[in-house]
N, C-alpha and C. Protein backbone atom coordinates (compact mmCIF):
# COMPACT_ATOMS: atom_id res chain seq x y z
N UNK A 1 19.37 14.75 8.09
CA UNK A 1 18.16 14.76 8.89
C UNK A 1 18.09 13.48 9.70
N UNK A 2 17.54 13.39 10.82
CA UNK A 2 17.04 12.24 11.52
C UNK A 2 16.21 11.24 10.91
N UNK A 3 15.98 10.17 11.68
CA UNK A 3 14.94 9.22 11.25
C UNK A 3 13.47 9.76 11.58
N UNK A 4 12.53 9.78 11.06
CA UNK A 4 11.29 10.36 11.42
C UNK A 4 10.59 10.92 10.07
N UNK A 5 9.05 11.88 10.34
CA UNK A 5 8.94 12.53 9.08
C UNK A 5 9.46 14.07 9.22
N UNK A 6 9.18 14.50 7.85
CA UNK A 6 9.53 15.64 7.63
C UNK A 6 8.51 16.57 6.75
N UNK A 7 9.18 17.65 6.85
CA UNK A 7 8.36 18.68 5.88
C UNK A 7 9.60 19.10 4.74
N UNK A 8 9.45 19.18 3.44
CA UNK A 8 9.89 19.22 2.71
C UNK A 8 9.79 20.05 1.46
N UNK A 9 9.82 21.92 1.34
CA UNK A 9 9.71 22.12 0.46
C UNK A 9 10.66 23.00 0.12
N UNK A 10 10.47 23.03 -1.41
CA UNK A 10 11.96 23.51 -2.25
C UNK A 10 11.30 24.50 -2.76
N UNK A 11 12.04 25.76 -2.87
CA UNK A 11 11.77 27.05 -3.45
C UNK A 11 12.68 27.15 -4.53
N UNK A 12 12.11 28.10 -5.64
CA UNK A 12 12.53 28.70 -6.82
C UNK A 12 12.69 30.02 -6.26
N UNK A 13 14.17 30.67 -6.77
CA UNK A 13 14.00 32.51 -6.84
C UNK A 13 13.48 32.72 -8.00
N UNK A 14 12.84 34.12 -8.00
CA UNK A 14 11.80 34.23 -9.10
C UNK A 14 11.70 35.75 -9.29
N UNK A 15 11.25 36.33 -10.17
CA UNK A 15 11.12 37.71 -10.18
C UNK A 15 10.07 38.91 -9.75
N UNK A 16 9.35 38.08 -9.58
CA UNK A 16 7.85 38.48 -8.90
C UNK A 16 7.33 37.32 -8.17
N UNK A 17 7.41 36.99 -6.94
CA UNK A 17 7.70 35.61 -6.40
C UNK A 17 6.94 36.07 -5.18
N UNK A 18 5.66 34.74 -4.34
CA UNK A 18 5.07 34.65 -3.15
C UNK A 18 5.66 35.91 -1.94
N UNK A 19 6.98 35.38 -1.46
CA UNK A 19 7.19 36.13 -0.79
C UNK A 19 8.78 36.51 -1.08
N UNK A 20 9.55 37.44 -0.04
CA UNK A 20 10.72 37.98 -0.40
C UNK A 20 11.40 38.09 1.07
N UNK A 21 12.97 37.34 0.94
CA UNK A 21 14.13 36.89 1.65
C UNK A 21 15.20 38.43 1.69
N UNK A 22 15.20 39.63 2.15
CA UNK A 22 16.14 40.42 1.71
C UNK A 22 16.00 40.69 0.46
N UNK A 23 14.89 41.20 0.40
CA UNK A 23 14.64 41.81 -1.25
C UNK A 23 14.80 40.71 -2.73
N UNK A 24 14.90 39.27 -1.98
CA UNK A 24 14.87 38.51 -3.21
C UNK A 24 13.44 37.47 -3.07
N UNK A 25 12.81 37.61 -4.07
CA UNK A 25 11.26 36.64 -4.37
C UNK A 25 12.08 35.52 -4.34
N UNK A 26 10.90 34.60 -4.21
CA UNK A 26 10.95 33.32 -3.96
C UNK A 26 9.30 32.63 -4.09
N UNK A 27 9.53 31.19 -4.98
CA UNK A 27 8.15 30.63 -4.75
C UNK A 27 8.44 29.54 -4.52
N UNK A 28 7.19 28.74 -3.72
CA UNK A 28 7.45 27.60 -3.64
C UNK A 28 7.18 26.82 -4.97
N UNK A 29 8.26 25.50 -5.28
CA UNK A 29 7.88 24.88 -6.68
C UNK A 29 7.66 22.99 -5.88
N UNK A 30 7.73 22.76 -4.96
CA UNK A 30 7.23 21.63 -4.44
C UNK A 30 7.09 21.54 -3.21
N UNK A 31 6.47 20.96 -2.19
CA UNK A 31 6.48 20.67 -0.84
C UNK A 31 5.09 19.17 -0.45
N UNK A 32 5.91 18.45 0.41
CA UNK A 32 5.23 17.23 0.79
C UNK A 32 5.47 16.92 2.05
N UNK A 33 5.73 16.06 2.60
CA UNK A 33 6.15 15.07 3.89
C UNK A 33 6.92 14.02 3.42
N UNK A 34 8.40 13.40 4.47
CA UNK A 34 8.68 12.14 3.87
C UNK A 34 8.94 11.48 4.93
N UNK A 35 8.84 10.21 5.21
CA UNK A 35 9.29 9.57 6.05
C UNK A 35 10.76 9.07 6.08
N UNK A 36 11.69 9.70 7.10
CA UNK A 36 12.97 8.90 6.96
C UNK A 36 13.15 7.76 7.65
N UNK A 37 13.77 6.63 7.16
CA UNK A 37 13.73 5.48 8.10
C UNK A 37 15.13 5.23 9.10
N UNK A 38 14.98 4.55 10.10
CA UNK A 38 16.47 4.49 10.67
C UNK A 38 17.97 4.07 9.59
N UNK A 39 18.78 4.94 9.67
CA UNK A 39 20.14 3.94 9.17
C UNK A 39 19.84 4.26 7.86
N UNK A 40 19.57 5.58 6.95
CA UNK A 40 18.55 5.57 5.55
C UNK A 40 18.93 6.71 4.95
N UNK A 41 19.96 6.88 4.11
CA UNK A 41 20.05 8.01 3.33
C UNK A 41 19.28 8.29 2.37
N UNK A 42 18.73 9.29 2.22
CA UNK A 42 17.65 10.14 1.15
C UNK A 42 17.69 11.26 0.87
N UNK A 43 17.25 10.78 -0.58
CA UNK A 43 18.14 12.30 -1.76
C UNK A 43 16.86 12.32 -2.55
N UNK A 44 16.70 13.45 -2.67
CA UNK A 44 15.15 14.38 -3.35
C UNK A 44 15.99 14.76 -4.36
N UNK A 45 15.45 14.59 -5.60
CA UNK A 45 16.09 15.17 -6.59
C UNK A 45 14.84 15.84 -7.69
N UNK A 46 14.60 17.31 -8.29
CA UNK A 46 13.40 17.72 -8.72
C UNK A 46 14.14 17.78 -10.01
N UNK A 47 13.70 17.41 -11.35
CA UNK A 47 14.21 17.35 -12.67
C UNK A 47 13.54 19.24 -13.81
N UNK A 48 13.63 18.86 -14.55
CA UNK A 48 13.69 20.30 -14.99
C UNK A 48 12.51 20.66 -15.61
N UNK A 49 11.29 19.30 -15.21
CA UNK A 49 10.22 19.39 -15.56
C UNK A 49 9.44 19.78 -14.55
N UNK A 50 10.15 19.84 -12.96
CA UNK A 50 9.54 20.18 -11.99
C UNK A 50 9.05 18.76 -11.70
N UNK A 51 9.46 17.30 -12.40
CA UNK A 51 9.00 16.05 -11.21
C UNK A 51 10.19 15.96 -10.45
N UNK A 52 9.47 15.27 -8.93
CA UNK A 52 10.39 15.13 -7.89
C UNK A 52 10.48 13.36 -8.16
N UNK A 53 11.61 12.72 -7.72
CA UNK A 53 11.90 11.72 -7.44
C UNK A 53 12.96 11.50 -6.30
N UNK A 54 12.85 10.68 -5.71
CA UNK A 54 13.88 10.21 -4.27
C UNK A 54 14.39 9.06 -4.02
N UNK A 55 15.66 8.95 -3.73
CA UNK A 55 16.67 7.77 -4.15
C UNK A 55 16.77 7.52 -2.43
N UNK A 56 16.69 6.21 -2.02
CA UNK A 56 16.43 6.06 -0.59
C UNK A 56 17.65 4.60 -0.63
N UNK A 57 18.97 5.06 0.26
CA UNK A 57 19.65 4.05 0.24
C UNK A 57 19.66 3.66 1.86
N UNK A 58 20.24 2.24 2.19
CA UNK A 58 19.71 2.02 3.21
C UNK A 58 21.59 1.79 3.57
N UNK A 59 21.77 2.47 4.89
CA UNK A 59 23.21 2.65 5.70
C UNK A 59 23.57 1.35 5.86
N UNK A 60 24.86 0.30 5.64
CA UNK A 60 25.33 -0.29 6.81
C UNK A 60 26.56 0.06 7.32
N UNK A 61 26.47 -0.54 8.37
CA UNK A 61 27.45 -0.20 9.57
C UNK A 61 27.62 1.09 10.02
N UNK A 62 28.60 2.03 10.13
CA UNK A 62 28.72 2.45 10.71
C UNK A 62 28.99 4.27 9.98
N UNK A 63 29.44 3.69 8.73
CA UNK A 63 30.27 4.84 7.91
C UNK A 63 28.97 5.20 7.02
N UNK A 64 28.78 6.21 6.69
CA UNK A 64 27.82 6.75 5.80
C UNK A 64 27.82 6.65 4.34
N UNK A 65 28.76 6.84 3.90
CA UNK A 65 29.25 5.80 2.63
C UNK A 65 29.15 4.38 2.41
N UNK A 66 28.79 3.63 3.16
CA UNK A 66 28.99 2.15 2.94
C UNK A 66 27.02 2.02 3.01
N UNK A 67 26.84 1.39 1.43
CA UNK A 67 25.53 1.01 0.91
C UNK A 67 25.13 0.04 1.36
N UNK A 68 23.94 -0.74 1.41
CA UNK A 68 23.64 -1.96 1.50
C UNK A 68 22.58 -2.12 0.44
N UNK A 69 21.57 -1.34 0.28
CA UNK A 69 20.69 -1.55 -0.91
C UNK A 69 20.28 -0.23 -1.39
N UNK A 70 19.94 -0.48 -2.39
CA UNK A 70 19.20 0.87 -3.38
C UNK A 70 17.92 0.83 -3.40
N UNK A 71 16.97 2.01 -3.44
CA UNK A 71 15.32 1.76 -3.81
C UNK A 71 15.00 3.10 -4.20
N UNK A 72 14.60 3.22 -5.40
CA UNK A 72 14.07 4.61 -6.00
C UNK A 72 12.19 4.28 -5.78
N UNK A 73 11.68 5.96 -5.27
CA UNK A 73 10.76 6.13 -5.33
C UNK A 73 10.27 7.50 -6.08
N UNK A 74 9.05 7.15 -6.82
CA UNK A 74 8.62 8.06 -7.62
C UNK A 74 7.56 8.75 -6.96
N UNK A 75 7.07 10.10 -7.19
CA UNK A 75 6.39 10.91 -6.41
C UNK A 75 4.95 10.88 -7.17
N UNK A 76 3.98 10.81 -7.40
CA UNK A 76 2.66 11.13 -7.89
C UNK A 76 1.97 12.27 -7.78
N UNK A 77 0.62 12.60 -8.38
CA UNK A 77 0.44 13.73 -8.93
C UNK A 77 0.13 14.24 -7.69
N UNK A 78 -0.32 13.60 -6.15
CA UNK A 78 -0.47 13.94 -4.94
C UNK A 78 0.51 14.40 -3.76
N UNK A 79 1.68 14.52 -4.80
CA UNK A 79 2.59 14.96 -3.61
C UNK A 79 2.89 12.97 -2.87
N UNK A 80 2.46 12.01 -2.70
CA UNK A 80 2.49 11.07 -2.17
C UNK A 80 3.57 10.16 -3.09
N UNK A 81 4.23 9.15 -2.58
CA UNK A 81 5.65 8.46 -3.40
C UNK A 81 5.58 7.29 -2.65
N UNK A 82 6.00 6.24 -3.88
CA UNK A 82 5.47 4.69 -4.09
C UNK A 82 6.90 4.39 -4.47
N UNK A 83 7.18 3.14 -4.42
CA UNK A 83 8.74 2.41 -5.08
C UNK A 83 8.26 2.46 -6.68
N UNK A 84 8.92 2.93 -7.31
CA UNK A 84 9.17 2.81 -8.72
C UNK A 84 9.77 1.61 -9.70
N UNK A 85 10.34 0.86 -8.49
CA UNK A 85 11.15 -0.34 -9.00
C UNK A 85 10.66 -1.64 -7.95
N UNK A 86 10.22 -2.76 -7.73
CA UNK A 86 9.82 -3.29 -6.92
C UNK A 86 10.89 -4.26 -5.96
N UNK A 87 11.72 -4.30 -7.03
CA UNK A 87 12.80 -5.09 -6.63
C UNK A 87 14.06 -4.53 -6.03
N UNK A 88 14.63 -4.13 -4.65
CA UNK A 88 16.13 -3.51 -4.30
C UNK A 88 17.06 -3.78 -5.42
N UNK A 89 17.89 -3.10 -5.41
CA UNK A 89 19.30 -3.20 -6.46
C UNK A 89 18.85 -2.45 -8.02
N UNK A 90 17.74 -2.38 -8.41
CA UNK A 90 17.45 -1.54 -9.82
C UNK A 90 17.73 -0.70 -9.51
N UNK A 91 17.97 0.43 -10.29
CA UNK A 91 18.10 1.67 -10.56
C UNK A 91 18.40 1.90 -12.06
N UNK A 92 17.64 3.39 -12.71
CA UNK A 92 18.56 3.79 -13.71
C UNK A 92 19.81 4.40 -13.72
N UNK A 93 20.37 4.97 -14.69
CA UNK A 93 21.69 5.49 -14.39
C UNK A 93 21.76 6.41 -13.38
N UNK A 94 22.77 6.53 -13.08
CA UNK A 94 23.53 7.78 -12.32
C UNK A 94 22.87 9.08 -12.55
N UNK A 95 22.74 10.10 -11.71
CA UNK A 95 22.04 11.31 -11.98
C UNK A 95 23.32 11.94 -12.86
N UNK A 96 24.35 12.07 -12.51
CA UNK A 96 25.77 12.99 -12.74
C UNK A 96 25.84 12.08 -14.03
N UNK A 97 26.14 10.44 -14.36
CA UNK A 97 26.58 10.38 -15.46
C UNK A 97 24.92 10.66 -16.36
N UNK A 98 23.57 10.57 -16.43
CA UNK A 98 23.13 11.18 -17.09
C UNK A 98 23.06 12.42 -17.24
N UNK A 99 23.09 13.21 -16.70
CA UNK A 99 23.11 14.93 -17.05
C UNK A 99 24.52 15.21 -17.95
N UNK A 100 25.36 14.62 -17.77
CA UNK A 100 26.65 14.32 -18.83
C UNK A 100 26.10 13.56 -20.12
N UNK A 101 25.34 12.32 -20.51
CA UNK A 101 24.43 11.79 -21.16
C UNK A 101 23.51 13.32 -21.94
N UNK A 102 23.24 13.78 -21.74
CA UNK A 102 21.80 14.34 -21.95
C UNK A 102 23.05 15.91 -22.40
N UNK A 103 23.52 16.38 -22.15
CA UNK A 103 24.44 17.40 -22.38
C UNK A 103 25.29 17.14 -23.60
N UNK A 104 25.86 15.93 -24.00
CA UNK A 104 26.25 15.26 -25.19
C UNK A 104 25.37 15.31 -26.58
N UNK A 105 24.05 14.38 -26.06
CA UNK A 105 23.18 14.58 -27.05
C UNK A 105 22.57 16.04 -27.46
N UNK A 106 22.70 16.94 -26.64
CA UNK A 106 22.42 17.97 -26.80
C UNK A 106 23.44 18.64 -27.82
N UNK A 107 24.32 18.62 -27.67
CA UNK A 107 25.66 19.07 -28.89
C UNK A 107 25.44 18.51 -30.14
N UNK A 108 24.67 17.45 -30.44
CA UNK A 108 24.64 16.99 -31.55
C UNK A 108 23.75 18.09 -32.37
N UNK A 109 24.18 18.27 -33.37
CA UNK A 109 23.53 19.61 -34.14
C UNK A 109 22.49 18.77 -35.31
N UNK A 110 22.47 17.99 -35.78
CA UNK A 110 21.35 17.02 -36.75
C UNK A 110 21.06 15.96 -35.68
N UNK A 111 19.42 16.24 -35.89
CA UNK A 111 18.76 15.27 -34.90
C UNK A 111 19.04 13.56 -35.46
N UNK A 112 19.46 13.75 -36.33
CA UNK A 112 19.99 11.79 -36.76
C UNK A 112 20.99 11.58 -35.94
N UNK A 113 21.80 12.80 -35.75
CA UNK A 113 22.70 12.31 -34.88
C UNK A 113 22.46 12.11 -33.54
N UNK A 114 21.60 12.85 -33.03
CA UNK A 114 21.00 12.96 -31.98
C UNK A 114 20.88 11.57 -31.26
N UNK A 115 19.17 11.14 -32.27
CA UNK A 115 18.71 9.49 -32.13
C UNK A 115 19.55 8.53 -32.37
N UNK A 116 21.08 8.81 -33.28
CA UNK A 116 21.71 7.26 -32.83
C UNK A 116 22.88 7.41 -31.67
N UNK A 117 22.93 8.51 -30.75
CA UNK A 117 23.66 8.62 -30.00
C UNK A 117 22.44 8.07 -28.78
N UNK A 118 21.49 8.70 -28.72
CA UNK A 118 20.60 8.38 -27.74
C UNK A 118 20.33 6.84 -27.91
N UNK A 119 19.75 6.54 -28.84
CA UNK A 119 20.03 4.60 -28.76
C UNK A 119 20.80 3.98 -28.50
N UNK A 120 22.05 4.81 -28.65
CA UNK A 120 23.01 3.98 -27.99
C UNK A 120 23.46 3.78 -26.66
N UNK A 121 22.68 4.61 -26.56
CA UNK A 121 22.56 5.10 -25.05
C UNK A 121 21.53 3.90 -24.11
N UNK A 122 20.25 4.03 -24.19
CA UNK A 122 19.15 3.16 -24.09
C UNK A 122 19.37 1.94 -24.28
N UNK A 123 20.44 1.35 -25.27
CA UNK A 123 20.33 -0.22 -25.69
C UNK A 123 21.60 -0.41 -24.43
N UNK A 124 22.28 0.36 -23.92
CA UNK A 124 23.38 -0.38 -23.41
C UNK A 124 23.17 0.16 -22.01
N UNK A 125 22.54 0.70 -21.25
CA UNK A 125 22.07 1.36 -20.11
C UNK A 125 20.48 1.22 -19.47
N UNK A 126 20.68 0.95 -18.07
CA UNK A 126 18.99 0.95 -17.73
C UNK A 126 18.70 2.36 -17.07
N UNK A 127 17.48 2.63 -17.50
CA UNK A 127 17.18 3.59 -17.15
C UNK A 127 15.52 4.18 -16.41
N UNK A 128 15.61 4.70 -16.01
CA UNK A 128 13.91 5.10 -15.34
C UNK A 128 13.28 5.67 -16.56
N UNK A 129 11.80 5.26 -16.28
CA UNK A 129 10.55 6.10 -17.12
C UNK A 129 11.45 7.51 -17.48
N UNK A 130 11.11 8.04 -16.34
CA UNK A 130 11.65 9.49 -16.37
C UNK A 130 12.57 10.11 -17.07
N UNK A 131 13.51 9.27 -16.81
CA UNK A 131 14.95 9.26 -17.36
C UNK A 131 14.72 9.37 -19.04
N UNK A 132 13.91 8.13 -19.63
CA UNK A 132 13.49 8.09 -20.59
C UNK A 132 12.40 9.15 -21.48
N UNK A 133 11.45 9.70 -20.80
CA UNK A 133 11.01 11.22 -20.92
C UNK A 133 12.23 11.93 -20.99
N UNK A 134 12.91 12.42 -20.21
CA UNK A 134 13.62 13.50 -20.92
C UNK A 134 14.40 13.53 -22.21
N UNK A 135 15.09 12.18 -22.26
CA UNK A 135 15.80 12.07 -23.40
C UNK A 135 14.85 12.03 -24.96
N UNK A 136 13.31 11.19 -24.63
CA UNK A 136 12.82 11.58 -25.76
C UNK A 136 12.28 13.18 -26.02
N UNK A 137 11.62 14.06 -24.95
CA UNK A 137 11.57 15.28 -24.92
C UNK A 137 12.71 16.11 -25.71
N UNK A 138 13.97 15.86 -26.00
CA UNK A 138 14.87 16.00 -26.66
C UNK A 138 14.34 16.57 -28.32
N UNK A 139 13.73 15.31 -28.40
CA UNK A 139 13.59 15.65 -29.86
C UNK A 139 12.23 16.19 -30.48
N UNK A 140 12.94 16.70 -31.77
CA UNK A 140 11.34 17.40 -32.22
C UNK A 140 10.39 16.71 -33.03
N UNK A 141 11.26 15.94 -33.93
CA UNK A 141 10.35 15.02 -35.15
C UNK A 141 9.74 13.72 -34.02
N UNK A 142 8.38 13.34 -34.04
CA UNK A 142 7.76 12.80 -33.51
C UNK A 142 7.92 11.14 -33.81
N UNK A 143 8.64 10.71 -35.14
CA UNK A 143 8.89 10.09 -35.10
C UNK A 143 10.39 9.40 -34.35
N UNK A 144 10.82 10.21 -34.14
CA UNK A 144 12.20 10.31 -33.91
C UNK A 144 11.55 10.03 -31.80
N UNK A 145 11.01 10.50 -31.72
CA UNK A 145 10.52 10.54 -30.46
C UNK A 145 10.19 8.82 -30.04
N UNK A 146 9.08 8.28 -31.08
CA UNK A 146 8.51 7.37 -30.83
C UNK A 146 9.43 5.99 -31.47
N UNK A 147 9.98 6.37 -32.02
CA UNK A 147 11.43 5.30 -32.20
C UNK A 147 12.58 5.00 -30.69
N UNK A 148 12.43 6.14 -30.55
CA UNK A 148 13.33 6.13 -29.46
C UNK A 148 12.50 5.27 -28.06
N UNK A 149 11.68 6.03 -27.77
CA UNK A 149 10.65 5.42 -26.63
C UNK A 149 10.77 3.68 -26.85
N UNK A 150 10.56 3.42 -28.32
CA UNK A 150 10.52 2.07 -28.25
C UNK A 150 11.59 1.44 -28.18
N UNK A 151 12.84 1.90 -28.19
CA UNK A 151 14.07 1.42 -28.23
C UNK A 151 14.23 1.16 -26.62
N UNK A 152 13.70 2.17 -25.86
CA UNK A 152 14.75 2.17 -24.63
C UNK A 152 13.96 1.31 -23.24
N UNK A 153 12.36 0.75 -23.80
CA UNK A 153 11.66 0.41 -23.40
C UNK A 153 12.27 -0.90 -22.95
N UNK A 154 12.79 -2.15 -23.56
CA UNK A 154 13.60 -2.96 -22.83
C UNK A 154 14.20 -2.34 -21.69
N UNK A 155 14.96 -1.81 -21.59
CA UNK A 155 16.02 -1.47 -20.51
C UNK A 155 15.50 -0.49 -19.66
N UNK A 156 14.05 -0.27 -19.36
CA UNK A 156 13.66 0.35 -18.60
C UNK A 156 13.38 0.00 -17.17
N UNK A 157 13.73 0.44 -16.17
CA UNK A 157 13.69 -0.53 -14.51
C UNK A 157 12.26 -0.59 -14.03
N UNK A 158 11.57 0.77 -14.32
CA UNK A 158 10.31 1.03 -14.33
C UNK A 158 9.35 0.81 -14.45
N UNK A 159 8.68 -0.29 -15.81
CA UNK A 159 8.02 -0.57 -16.79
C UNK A 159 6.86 0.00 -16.43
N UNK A 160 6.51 0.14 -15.27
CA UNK A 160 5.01 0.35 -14.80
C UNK A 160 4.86 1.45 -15.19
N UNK A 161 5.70 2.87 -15.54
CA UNK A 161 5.47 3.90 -14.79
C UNK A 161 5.83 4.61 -16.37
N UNK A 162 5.73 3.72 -17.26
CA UNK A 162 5.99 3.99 -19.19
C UNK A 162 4.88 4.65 -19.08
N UNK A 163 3.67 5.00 -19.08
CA UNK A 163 3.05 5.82 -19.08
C UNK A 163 3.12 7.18 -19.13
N UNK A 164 4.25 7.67 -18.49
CA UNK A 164 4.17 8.94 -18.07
C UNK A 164 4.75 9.52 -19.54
N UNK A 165 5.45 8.76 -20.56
CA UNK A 165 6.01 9.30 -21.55
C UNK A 165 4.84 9.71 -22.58
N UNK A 166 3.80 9.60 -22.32
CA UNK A 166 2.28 9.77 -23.13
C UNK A 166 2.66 11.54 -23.21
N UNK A 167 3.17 12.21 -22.06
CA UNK A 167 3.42 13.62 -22.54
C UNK A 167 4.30 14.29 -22.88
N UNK A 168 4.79 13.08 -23.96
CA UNK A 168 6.17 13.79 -24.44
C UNK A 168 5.51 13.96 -26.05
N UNK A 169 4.67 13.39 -26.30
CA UNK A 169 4.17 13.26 -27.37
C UNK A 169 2.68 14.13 -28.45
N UNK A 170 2.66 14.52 -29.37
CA UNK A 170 2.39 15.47 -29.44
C UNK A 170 1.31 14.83 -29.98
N UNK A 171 0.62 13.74 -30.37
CA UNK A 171 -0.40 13.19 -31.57
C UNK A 171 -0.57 12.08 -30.92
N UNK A 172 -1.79 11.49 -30.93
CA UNK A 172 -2.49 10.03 -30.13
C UNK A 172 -2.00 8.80 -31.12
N UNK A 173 -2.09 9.18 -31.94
CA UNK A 173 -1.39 8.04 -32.65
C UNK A 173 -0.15 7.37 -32.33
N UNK A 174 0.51 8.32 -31.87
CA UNK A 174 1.96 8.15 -31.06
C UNK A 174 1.96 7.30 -30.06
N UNK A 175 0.87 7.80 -29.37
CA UNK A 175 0.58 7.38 -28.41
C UNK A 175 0.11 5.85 -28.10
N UNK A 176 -0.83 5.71 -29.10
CA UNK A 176 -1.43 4.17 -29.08
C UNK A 176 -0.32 3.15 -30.17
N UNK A 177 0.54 4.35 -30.95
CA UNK A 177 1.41 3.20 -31.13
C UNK A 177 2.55 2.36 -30.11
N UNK A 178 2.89 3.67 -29.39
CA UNK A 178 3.88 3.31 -28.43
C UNK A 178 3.11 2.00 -27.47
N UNK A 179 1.30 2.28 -27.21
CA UNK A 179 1.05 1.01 -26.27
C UNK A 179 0.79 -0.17 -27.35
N UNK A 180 0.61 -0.11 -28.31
CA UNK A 180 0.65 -1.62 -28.79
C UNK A 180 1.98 -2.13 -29.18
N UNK A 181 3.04 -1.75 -28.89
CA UNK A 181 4.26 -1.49 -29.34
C UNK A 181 4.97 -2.58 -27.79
N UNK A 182 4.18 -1.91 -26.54
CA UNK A 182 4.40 -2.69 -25.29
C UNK A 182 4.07 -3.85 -24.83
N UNK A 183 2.17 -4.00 -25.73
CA UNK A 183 1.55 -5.31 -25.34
C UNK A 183 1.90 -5.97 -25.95
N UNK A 184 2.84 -5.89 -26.96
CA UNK A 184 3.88 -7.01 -27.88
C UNK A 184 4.08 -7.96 -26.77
């Protein structure tokens, strides 16, 4: 796309769906506006919870491949998107090497194994809020959840945006442990 804004929405096929393409439904599952900037590659990426996030790298020279800085922005409950990281150069991992990440832990058949593959994961990798929601969403024992959250909370690029893991959690207690756990 050009530099400028845009309109931006992504459809789901569906089985009983808004409207229909050649006999196939379709709904919409997000749509916003984004601003592209000159010289600015941007990648919308919607996770499997249905949040959108967008990875905005900025071109130099001449070749489209050649980076100059990184800046992830996170989308809010308004359709509207803020920097997630304040500082250029953060990021969490890789989309491709986490979905490889997250596909691993998934093979683990005892959730012990699960949580010390995933910590090991978290202690040696930075990663987004988000990033961190899914992997605790993973698990079922709540403690296992809220161990983890606190593990990966160092290495998070995000910190601001730890909040959002409040709905991975099934009991308030969880919840207010995980924040006194932060104001440490």
């Amino acid at each position: 796309m050009s530099q400028g804004y845009h309109n931006i929405r992504v459809y789901r096929q569906k089985n009983s769906g808004l409207f229909s393409i050649l006999g196939t439904k379709y709904e919409i599952i997000y749509s916003t506006s984004i601003m592209v900037k000159p010289k600015t590659h941007v990648k919308i990426t919607i996770d499997r919870f249905g949040k959108p996030f967008t990875e905005e790298k900025k071109i130099r020279g001449n070749r489209k491949d050649d980076w100059d800085t990184d800046r992830g922005y996170d989308f809010d409950q308004n359709g509207k998107f803020g920097d997630y990281d304040n500082n250029y150069g953060y990021e969490g991992m890789e989309d491709r090497e986490f979905r490889q990440v997250l596909q691993s832990i998934d093979k683990e058949w005892l959730e012990t194994n699960k949580l010390k593959s995933a910590t090991q994961i978290v202690r040696s990798n930075s990663l987004t809020s988000a990033q961190v929601k899914q992997l605790v969403l993973m698990f079922s024992f709540e403690s296992n959840k809220l161990e983890l959250a606190k593990q990966a909370y160092q290495n998070t690029v995000d910190k601001k945006n730890y909040y959002m893991l409040n709905d991975a959690f099934s009991f308030n207690s969880s919840k207010d442990e995980l924040a006194r756990y932060i104001s440490r």
